[in-house]
N, C-alpha and C. Protein backbone atom coordinates (compact mmCIF):
# COMPACT_ATOMS: atom_id res chain seq x y z
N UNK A 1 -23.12 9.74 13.54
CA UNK A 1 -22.00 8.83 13.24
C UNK A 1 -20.71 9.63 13.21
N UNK A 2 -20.01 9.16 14.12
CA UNK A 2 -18.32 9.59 13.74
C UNK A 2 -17.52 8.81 13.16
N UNK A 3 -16.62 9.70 11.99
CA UNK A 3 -16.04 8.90 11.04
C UNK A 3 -14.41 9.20 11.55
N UNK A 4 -14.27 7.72 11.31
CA UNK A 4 -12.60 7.25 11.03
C UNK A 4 -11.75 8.19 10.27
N UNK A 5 -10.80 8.34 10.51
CA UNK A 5 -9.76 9.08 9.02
C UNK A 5 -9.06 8.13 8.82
N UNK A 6 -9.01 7.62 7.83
CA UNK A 6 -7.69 6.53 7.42
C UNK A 6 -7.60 7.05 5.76
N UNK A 7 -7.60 7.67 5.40
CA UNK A 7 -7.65 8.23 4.09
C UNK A 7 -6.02 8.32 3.24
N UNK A 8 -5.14 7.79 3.52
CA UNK A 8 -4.37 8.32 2.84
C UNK A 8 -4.25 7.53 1.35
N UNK A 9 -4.66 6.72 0.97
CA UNK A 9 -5.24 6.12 -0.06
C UNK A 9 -6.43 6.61 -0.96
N UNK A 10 -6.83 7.45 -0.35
CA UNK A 10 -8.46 7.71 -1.06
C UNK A 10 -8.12 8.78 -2.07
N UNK A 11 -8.66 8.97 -3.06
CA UNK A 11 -8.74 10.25 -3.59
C UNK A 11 -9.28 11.30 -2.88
N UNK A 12 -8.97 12.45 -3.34
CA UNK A 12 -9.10 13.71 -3.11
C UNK A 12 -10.09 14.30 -3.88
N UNK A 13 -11.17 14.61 -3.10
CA UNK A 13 -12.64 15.01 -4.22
C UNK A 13 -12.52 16.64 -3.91
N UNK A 14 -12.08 17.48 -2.83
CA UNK A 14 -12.43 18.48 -2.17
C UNK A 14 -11.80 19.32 -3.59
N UNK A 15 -11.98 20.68 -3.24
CA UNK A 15 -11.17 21.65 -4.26
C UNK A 15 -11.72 23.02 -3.55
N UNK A 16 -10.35 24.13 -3.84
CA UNK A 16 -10.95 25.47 -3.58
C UNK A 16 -11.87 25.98 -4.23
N UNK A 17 -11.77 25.66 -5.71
CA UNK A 17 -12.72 26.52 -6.37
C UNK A 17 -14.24 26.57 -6.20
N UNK A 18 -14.89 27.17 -7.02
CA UNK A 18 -16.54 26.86 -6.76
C UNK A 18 -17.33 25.52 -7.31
N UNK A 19 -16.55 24.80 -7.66
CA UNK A 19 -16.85 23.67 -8.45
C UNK A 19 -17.70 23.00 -7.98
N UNK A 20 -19.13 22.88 -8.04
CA UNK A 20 -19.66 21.96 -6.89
C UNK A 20 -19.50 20.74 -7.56
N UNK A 21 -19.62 19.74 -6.50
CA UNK A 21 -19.33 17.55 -6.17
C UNK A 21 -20.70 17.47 -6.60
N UNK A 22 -21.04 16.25 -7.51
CA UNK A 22 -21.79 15.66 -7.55
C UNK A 22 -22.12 14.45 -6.47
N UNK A 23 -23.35 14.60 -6.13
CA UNK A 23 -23.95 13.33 -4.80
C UNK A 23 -25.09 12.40 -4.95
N UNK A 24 -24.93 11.67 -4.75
CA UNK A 24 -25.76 10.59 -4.96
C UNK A 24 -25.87 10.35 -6.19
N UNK A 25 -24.57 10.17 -6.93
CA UNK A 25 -25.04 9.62 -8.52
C UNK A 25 -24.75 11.20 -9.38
N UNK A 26 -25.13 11.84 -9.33
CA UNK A 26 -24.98 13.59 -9.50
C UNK A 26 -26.81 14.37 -9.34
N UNK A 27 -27.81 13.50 -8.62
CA UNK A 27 -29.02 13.97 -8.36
C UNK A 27 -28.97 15.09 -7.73
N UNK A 28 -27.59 15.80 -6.47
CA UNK A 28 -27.47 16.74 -5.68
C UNK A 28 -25.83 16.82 -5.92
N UNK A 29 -25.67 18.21 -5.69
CA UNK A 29 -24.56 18.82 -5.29
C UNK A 29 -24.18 19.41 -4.54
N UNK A 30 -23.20 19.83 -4.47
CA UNK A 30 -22.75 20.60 -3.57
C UNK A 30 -20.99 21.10 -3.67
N UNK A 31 -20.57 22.41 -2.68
CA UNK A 31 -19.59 22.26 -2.30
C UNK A 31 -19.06 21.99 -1.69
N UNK A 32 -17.94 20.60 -1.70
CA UNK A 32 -17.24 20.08 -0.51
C UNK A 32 -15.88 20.54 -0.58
N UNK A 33 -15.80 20.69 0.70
CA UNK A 33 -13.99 21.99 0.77
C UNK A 33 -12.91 21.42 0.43
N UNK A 34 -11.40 21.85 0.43
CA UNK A 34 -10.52 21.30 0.10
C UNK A 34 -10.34 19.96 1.34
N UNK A 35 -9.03 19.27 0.53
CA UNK A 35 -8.63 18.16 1.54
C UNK A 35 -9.64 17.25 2.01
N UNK A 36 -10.61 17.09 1.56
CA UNK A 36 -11.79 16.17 0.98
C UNK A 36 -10.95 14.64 0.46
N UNK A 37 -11.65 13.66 1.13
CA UNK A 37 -11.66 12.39 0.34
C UNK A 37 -13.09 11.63 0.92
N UNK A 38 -13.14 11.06 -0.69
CA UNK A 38 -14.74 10.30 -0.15
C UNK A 38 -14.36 8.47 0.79
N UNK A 39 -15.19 8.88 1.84
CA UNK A 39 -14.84 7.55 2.45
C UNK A 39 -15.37 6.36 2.20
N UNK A 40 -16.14 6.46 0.78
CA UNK A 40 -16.53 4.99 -0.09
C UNK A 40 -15.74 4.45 -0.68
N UNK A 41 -14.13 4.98 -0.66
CA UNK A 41 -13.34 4.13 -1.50
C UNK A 41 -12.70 3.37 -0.60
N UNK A 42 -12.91 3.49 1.07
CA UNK A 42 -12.30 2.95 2.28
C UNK A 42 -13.40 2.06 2.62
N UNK A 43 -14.71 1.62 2.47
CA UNK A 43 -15.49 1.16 2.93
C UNK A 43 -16.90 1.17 2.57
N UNK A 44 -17.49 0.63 3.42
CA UNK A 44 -18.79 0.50 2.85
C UNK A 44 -19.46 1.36 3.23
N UNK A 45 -20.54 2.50 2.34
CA UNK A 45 -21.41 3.36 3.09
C UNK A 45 -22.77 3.34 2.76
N UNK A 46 -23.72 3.18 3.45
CA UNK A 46 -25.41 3.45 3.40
C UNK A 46 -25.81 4.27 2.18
N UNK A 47 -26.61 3.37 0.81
CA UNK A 47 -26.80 4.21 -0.14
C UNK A 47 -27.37 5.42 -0.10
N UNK A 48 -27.57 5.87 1.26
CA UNK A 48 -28.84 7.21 1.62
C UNK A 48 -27.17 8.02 2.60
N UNK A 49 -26.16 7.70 2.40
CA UNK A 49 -25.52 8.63 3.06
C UNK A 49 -24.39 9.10 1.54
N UNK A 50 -23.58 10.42 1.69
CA UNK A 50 -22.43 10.50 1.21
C UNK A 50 -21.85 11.16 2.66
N UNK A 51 -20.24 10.50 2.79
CA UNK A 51 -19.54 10.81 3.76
C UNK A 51 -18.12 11.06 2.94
N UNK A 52 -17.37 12.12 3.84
CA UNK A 52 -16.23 12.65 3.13
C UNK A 52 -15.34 13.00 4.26
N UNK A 53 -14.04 12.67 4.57
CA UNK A 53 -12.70 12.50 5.67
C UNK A 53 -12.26 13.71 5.17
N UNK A 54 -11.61 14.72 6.15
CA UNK A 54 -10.37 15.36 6.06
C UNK A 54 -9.34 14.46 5.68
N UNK A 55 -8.29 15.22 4.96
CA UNK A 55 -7.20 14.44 4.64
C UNK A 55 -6.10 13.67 5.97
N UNK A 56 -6.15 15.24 6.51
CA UNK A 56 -5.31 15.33 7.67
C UNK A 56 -5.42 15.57 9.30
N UNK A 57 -6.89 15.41 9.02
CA UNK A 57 -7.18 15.69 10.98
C UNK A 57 -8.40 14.92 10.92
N UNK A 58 -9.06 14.86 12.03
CA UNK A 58 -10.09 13.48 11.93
C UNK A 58 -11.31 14.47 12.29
N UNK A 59 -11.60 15.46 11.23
CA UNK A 59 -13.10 15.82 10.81
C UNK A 59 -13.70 15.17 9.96
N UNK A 60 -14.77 15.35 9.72
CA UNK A 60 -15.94 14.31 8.66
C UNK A 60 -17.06 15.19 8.10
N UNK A 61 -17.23 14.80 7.20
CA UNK A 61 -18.81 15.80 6.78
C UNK A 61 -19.37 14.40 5.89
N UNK A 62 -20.82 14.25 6.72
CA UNK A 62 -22.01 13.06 6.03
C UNK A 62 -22.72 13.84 5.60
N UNK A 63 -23.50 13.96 4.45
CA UNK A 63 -25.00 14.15 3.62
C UNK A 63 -25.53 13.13 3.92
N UNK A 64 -26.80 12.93 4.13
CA UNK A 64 -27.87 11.80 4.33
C UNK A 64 -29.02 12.15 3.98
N UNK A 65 -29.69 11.44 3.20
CA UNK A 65 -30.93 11.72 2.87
C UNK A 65 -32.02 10.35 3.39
N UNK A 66 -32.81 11.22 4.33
CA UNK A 66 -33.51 10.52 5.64
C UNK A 66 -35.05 10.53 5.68
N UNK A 67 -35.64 10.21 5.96
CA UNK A 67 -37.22 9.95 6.18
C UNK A 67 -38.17 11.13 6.96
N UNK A 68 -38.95 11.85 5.50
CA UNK A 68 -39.38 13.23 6.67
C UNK A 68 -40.13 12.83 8.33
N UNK A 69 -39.87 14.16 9.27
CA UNK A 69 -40.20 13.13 10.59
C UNK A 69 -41.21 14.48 10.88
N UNK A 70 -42.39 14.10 10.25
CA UNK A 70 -43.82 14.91 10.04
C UNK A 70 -44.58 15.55 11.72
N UNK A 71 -44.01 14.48 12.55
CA UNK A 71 -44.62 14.34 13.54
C UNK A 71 -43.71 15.44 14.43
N UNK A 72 -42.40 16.22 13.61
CA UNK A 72 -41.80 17.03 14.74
C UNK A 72 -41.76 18.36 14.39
N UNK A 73 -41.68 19.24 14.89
CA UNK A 73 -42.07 20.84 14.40
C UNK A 73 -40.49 21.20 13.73
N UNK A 74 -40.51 22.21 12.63
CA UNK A 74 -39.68 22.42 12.20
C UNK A 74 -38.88 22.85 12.90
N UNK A 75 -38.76 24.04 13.83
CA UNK A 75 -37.74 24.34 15.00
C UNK A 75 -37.45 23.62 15.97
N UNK A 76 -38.18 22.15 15.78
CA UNK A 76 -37.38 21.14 16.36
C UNK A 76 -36.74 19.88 16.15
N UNK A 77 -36.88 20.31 14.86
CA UNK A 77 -36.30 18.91 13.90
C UNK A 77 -34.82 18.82 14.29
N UNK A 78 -33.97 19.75 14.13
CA UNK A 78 -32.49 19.63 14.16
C UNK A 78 -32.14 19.14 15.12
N UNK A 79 -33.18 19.33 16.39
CA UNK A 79 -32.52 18.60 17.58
C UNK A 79 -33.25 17.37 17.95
N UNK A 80 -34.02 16.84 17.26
CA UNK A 80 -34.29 15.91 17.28
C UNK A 80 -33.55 14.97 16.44
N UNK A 81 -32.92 15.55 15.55
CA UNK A 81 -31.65 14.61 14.76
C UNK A 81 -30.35 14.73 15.50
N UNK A 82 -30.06 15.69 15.98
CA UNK A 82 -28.78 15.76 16.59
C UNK A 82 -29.04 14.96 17.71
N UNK A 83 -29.84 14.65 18.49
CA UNK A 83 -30.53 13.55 19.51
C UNK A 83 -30.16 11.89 19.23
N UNK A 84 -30.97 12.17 18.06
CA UNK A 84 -30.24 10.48 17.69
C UNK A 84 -29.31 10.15 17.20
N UNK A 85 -28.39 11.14 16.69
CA UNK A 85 -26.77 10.79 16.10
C UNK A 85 -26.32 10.55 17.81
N UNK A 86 -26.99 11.66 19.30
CA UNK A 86 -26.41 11.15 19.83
C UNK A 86 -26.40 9.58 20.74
N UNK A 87 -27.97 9.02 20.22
CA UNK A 87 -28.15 8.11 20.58
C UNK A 87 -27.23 6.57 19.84
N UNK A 88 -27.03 6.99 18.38
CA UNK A 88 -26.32 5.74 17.51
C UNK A 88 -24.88 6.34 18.20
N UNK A 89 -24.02 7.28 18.80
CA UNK A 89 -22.67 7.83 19.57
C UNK A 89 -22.83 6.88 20.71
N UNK A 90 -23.92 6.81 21.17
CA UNK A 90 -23.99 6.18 22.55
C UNK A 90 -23.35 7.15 23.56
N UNK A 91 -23.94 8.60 23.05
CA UNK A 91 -23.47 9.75 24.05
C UNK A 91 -24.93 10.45 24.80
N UNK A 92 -25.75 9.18 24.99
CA UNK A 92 -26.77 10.21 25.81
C UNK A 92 -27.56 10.37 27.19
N UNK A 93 -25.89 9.50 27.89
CA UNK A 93 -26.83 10.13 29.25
C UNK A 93 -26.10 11.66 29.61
N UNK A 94 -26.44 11.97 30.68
CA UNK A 94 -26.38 12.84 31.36
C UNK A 94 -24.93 13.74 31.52
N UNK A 95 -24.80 14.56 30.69
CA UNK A 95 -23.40 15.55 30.32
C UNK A 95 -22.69 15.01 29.29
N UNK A 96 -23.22 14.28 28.33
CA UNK A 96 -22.43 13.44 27.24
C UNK A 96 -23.15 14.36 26.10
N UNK A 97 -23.98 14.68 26.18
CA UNK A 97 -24.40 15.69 24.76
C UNK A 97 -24.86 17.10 25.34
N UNK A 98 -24.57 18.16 24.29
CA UNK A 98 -25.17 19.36 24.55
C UNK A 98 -25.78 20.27 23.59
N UNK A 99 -26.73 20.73 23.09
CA UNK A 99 -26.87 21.77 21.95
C UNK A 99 -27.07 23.11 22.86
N UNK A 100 -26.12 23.95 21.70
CA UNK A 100 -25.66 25.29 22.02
C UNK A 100 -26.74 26.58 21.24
N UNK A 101 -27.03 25.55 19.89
CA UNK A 101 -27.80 26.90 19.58
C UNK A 101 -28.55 26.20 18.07
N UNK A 102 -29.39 27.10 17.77
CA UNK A 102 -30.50 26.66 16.77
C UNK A 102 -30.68 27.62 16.10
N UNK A 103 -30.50 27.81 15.00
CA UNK A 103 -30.99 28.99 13.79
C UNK A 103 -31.50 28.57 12.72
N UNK A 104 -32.73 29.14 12.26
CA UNK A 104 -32.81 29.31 11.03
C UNK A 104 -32.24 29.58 9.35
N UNK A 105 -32.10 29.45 8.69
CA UNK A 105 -31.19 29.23 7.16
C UNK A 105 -31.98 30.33 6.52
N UNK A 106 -31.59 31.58 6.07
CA UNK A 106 -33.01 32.17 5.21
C UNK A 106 -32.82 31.46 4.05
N UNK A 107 -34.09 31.43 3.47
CA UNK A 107 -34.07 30.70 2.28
C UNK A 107 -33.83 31.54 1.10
N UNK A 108 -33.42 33.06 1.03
CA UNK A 108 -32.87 33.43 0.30
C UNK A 108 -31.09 33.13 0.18
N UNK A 109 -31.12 32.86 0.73
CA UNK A 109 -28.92 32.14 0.85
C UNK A 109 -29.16 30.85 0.36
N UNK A 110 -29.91 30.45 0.39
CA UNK A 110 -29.71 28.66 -0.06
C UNK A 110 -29.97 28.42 -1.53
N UNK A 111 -29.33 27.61 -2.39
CA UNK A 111 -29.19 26.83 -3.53
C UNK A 111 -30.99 26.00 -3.48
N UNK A 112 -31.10 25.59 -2.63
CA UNK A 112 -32.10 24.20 -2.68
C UNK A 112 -33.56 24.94 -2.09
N UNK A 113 -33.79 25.96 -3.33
CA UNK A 113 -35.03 26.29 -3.27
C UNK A 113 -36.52 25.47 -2.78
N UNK A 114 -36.07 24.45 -3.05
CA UNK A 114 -37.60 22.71 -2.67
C UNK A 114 -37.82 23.30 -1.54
N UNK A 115 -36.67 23.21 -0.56
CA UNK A 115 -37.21 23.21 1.28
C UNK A 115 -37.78 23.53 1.83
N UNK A 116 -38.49 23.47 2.46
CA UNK A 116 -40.17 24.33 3.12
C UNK A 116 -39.07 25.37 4.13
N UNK A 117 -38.31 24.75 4.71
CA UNK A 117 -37.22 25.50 5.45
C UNK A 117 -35.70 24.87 5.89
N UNK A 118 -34.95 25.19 6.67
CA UNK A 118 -34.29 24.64 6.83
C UNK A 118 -33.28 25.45 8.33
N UNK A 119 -32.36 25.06 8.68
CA UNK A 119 -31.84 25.09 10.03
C UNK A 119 -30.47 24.78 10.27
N UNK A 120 -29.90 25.46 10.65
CA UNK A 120 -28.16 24.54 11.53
C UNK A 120 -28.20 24.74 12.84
N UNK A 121 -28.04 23.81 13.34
CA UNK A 121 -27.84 23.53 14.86
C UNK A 121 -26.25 23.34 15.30
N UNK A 122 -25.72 23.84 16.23
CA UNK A 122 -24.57 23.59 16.79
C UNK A 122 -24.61 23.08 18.22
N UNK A 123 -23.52 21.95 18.66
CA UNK A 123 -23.86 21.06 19.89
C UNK A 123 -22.57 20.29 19.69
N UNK A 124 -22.42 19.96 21.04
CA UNK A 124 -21.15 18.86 21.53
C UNK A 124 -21.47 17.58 22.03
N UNK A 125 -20.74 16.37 21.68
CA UNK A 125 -20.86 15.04 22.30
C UNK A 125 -19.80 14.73 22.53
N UNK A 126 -19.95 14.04 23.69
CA UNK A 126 -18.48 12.96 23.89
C UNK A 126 -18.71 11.42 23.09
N UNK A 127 -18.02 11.00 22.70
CA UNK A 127 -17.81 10.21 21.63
C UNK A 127 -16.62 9.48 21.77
N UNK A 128 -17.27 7.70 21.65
CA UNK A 128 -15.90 6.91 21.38
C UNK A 128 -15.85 6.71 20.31
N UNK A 129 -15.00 5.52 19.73
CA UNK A 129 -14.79 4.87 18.51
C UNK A 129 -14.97 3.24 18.87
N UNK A 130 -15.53 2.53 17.77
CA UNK A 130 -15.04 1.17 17.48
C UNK A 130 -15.26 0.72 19.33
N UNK A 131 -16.30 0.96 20.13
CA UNK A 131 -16.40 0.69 21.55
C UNK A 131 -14.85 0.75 22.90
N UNK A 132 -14.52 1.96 21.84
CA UNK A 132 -12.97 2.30 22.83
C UNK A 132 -13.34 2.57 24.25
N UNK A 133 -12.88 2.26 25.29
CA UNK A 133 -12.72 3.64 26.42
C UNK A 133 -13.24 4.64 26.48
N UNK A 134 -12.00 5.24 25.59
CA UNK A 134 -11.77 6.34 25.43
C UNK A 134 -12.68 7.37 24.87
N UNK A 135 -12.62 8.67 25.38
CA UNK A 135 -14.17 9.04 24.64
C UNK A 135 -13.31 11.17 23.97
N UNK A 136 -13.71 11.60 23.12
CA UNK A 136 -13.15 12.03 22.97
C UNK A 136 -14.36 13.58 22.34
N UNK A 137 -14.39 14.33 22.67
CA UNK A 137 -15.26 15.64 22.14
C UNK A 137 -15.36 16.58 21.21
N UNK A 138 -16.26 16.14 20.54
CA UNK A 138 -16.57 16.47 19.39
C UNK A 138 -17.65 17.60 18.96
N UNK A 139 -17.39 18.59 18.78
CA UNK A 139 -18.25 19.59 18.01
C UNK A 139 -19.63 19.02 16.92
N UNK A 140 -20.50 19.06 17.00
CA UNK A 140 -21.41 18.78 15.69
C UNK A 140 -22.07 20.25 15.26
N UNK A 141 -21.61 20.17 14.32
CA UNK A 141 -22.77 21.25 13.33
C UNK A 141 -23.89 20.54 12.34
N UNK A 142 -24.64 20.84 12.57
CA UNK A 142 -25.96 20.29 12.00
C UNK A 142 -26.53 21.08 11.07
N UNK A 143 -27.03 20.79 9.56
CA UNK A 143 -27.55 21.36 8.41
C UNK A 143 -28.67 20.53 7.93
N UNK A 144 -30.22 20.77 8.35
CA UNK A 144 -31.04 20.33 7.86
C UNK A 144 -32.31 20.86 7.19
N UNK A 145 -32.36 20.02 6.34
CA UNK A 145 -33.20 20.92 5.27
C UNK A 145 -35.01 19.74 5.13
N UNK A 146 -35.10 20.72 4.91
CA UNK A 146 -36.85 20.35 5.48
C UNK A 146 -37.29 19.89 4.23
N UNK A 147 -37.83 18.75 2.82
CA UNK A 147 -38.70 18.59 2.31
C UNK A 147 -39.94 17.79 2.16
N UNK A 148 -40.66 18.42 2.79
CA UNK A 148 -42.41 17.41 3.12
C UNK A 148 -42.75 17.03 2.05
N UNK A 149 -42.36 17.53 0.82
CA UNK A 149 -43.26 17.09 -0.72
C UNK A 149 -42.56 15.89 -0.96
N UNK A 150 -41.53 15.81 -0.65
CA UNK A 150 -40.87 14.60 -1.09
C UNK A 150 -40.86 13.38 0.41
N UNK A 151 -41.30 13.74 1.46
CA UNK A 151 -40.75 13.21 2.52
C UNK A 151 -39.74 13.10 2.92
N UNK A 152 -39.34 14.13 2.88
CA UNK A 152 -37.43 13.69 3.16
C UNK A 152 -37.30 14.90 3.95
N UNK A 153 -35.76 14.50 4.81
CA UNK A 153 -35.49 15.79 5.47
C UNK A 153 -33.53 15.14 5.05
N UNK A 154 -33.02 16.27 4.57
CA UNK A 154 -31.90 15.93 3.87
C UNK A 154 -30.93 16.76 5.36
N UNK A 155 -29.98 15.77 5.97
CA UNK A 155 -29.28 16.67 7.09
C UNK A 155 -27.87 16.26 6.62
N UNK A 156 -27.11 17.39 7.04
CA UNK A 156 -25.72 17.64 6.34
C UNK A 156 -25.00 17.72 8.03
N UNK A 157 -23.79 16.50 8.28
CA UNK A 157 -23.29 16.64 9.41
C UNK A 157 -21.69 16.87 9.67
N UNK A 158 -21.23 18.07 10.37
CA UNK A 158 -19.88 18.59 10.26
C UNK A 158 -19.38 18.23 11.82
N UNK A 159 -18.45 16.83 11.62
CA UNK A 159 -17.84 16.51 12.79
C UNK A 159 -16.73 17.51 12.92
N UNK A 160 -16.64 17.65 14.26
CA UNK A 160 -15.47 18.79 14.21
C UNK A 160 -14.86 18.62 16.02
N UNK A 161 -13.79 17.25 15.86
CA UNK A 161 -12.98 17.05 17.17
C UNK A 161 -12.64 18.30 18.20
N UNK A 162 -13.02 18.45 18.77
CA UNK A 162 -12.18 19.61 19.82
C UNK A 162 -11.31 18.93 20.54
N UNK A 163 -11.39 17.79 21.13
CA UNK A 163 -10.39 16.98 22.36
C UNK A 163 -10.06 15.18 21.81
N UNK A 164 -9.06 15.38 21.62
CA UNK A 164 -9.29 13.86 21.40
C UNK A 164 -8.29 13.08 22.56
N UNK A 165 -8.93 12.09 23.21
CA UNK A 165 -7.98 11.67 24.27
C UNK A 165 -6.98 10.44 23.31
N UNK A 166 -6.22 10.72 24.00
CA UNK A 166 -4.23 9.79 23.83
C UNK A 166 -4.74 8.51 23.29
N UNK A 167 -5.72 8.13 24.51
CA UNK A 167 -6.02 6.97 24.28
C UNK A 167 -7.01 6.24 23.07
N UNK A 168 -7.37 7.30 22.54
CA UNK A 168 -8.00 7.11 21.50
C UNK A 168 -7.62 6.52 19.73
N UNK A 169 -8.26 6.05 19.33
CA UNK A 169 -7.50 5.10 18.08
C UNK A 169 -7.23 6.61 16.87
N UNK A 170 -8.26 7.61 17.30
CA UNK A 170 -8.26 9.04 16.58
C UNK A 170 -6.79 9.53 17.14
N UNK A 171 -6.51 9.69 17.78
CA UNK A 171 -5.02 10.81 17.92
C UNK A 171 -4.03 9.87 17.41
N UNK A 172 -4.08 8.77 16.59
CA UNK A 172 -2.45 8.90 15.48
C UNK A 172 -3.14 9.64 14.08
N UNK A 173 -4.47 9.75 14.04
CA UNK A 173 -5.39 10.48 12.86
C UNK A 173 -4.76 12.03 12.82
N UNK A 174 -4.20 12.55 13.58
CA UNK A 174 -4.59 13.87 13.61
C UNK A 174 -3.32 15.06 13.01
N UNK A 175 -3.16 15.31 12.47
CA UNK A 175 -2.25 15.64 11.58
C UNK A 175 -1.23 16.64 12.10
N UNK A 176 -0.11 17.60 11.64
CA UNK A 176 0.39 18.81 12.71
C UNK A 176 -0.50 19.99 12.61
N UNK A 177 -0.17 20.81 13.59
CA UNK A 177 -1.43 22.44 13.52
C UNK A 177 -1.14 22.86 12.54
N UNK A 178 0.12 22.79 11.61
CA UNK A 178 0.08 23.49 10.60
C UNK A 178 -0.86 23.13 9.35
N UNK A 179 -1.47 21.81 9.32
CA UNK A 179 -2.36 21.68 8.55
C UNK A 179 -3.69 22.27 8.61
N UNK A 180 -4.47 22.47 7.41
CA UNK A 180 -5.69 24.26 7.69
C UNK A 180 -7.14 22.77 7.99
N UNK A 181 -7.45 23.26 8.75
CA UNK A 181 -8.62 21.88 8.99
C UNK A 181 -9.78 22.99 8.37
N UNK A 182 -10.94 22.36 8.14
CA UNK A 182 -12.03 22.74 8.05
C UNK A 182 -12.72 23.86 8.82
N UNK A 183 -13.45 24.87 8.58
CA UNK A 183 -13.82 25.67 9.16
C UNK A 183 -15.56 26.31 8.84
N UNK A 184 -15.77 26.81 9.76
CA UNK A 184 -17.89 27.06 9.33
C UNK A 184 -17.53 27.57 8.27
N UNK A 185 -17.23 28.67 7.57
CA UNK A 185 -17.50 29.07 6.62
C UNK A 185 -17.13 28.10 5.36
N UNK A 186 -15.95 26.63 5.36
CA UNK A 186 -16.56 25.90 4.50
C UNK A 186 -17.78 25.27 4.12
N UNK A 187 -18.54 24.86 6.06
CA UNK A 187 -19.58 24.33 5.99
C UNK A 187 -20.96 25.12 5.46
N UNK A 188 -20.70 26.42 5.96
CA UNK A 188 -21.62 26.89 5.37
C UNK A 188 -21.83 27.08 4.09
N UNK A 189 -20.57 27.62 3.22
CA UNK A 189 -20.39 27.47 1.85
C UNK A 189 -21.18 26.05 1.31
N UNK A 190 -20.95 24.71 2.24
CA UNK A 190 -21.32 23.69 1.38
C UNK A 190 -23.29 23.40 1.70
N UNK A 191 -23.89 24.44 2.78
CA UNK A 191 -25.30 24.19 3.25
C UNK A 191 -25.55 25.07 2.08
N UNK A 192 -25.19 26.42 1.77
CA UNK A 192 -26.14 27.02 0.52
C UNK A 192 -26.15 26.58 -0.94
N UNK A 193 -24.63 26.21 -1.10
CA UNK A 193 -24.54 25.19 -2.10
C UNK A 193 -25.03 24.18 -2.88
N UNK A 194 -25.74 23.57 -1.40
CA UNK A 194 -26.58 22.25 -1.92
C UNK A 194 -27.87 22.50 -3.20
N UNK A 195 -27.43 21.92 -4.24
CA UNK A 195 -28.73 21.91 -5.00
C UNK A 195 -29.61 20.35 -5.43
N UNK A 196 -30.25 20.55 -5.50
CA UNK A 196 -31.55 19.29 -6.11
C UNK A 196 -31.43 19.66 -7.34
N UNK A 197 -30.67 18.22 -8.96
CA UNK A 197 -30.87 18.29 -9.90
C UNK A 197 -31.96 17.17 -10.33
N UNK A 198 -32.24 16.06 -9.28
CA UNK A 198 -33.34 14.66 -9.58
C UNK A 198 -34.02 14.55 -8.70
N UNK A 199 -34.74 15.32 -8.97
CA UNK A 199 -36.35 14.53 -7.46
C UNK A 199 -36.35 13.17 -7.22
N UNK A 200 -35.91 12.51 -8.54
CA UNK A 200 -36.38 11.08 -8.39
C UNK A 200 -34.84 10.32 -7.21
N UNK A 201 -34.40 10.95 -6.79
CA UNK A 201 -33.48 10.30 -5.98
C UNK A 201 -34.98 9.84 -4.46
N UNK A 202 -35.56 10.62 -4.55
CA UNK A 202 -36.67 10.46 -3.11
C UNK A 202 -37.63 9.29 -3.22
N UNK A 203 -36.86 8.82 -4.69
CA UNK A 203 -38.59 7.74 -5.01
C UNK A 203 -39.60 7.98 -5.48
């Protein structure tokens, strides 16, 4: 899913410090970077997602907590999710999606000891909006974390525009260069971050 920026109304959840956000109620946390606003005060969002807008450029970061998918090998889970974000994009025929690369998470860096394992994937889609034309390219970084005990596979998604065409409803979104957009090392800051304080969020 690619998210809208229309945020200038929303609060501001992000912060420099180490403070981690409470999610889903405060069952999980994490750190979400500065210039953060949650996009539930703009709309309606899927009780199994938290989604959060840049203030000022039209990046996005979703948490989702999703249905373990038992049937796919762990070194291929990430791209089997990054697959169907590009299928709900409606970016998947032929040169509309790409993954660049697949790594492992050691599980000594991570907060969320539960995970049998976990992974970030990096990959590009072309991407419209709202059934525009216009299609515009987008970076995905992918953060997914593996838990079979619970059935869940919890994936953390970092939209990150590289091109946005004119024609797109995104380029009055996009703020001047002098504003500091998001960068991996927030995202990564916010993949080790993540902790599990309520199992019972899984049911």
């Amino acid at each position: 899913m690619y998210v809208v920026n229309c945020c200038s109304e929303m609060q501001n959840v992000g912060s420099s410090s180490e403070d981690r956000h409470p999610l889903f109620g405060g069952a999980v946390s994490a750190f979400i970077p500065h210039s953060a606003t949650d996009a539930s005060e703009l709309r309606e969002i899927p009780d199994n997602q938290e989604v959060f807008a840049h203030n000022h450029t039209d990046q996005s970061l979703i948490v989702e907590v999703l249905e373990y998918q038992g049937h796919v090998a762990d070194q291929d889970a990430a791209k089997y999710h990054f697959e169907d974000i590009a299928g709900s994009n409606k970016a998947l025929e032929p040169g509309a999606f790409e993954v660049t690369s697949v790594m492992s998470l050691p599980k000594s860096e991570l907060s969320l000891s539960e995970c049998s394992s976990a992974w970030i994937l990096t990959g590009t889609q072309c991407v419209s909006k709202f059934d525009e034309e216009a299609r515009n390219t987008v970076t995905l970084h992918l953060g997914l974390f593996r838990l079979p005990q619970f059935s869940t596979d919890i994936l953390i998604t970092f939209n990150d525009p590289q091109r946005i065409s004119p024609d797109s409803s995104s380029a009055s979104a996009v703020g001047p260069e002098s504003i500091e957009p998001w960068i991996m090392q927030d995202f990564h800051r916010l993949l080790t971050s993540l902790t599990l304080h309520n199992p019972g969020l899984f049911g």
